[in-house]
Protein backbone atom coordinates (compact mmCIF):
# COMPACT_ATOMS: atom_id res chain seq x y z
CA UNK A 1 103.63 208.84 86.84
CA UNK A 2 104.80 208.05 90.12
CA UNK A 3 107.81 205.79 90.80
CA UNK A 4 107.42 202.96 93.24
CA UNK A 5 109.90 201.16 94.62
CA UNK A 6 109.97 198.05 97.11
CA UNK A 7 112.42 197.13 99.46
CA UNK A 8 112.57 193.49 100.67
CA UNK A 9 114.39 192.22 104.12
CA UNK A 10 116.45 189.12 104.09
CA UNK A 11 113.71 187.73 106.99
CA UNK A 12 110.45 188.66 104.45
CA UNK A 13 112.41 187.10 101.56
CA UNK A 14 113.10 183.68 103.49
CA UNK A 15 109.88 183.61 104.70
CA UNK A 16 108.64 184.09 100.85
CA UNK A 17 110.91 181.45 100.03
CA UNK A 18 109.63 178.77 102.38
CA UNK A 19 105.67 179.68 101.28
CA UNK A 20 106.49 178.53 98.07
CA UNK A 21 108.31 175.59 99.13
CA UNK A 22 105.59 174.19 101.35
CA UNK A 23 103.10 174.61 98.45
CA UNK A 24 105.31 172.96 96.28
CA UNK A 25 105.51 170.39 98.57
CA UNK A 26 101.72 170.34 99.32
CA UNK A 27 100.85 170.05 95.41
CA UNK A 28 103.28 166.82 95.28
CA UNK A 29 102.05 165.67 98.16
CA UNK A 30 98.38 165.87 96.99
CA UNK A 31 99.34 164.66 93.53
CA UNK A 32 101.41 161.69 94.83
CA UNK A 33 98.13 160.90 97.17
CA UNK A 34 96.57 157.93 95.82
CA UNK A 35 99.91 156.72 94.90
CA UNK A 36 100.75 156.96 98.84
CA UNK A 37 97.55 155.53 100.04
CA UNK A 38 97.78 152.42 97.91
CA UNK A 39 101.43 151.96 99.27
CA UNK A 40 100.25 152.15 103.21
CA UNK A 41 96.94 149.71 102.44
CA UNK A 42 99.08 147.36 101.21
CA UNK A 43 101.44 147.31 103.75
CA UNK A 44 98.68 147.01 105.92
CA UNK A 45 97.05 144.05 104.44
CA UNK A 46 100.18 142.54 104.28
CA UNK A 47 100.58 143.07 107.75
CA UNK A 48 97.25 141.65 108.88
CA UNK A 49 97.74 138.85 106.80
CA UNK A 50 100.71 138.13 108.38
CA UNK A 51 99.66 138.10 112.05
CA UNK A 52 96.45 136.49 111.75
């Protein structure tokens, strides 16, 4: 059985790190969704409302 090792740079591990940060921050973004949508058409309406 061969022996395998891996050897990570401090440049591939950042850039590892911020992958998984942006799709942590993509699943909350996509779960929060309708949550977020709601909040912007009712600041909208409220908007309209108040102008017209």
């Amino acid at each position: 059985m061969k022996t395998v090792t891996v050897t990570f740079t401090p440049t591939e591990f950042h850039k590892t790190l911020w992958h998984i940060a942006a799709k942590i921050w993509i699943c909350i973004i996509i779960w929060r969704l309708p949550e977020l949508i709601k909040a912007v058409c009712s600041v909208a309406c409220q908007y309209i409302q108040a102008t017209h």
